[in-house]
Protein backbone atom coordinates (compact mmCIF):
# COMPACT_ATOMS: atom_id res chain seq x y z
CA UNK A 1 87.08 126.80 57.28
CA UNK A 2 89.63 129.15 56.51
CA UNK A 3 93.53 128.88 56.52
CA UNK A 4 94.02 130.43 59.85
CA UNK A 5 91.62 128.58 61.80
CA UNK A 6 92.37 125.27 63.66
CA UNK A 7 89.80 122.39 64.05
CA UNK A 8 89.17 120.87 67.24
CA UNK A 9 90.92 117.75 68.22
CA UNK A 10 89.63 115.77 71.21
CA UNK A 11 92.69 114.56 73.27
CA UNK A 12 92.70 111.02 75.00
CA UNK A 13 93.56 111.61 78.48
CA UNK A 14 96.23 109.13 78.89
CA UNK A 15 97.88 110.11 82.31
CA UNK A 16 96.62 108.16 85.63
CA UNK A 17 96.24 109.53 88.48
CA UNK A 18 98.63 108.37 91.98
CA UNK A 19 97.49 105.93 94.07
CA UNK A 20 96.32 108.17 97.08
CA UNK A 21 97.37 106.52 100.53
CA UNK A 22 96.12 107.26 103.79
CA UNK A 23 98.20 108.15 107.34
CA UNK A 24 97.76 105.63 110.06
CA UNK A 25 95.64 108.21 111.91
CA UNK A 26 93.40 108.73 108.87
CA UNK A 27 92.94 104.95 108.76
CA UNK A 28 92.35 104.57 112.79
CA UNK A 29 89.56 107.50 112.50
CA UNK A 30 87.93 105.63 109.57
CA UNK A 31 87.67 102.25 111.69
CA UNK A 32 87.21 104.32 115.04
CA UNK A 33 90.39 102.74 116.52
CA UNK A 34 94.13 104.33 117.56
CA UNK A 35 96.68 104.77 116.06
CA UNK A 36 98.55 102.34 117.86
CA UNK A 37 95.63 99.63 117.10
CA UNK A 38 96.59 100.47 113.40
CA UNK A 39 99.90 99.73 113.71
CA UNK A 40 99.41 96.60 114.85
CA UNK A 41 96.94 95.53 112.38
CA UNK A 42 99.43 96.36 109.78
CA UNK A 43 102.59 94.55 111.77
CA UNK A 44 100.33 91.42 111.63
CA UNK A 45 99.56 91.55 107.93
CA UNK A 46 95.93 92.32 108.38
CA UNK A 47 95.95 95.73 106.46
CA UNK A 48 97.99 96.34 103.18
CA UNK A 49 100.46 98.32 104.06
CA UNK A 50 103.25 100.73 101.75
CA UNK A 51 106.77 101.88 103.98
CA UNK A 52 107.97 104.98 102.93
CA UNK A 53 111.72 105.44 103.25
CA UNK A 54 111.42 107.24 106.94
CA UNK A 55 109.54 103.99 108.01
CA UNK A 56 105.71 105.50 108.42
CA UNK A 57 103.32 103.24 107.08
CA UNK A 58 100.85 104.30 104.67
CA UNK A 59 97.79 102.77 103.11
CA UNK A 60 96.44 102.40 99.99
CA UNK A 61 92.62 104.54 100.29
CA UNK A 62 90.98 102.65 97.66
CA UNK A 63 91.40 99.06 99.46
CA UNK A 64 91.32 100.78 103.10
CA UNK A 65 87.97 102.21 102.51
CA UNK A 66 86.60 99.24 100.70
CA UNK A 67 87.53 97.22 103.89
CA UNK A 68 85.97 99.67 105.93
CA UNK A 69 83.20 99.50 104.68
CA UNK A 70 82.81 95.64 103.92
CA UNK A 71 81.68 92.78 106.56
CA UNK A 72 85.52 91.94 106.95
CA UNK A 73 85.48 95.46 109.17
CA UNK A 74 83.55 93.49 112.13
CA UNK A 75 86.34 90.46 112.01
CA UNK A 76 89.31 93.01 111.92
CA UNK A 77 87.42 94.91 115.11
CA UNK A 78 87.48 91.71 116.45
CA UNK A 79 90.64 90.42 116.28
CA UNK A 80 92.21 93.76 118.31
């Protein structure tokens, strides 16, 4: 190797990525509900819920989808 060329370093990626949080019509077309039916699951504690500082709700994907997609969906449908 000669003076004026550099060796390769591999680089740790060290930065994480944002949480990504869905809209509560993203959330009522993933469980087939409204909107409205959303809402209320969130008002009730049923879905985790962020506020941002306008007072939408948002929801965290990762944990939405997961419930989606786990037997827990059929009690949730069932308690609206």
């Amino acid at each position: 190797m000669t003076s004026t060329e550099v060796e390769p370093v591999e680089a740790e990626v060290t930065h994480k990525e944002k949480p990504r949080f869905l809209t509560r019509r993203e959330v009522a077309a993933l469980f087939g509900v409204s909107a409205s039916t959303v809402t209320r699951w969130a008002q009730k504690g049923l879905l985790r819920t962020v506020r941002t500082p306008g007072g939408h709700y948002r929801f965290p994907a990762a944990e939405t989808h997961r419930l989606a997609q786990s037997s827990d969906r059929a009690e949730l449908l069932r308690l609206d």
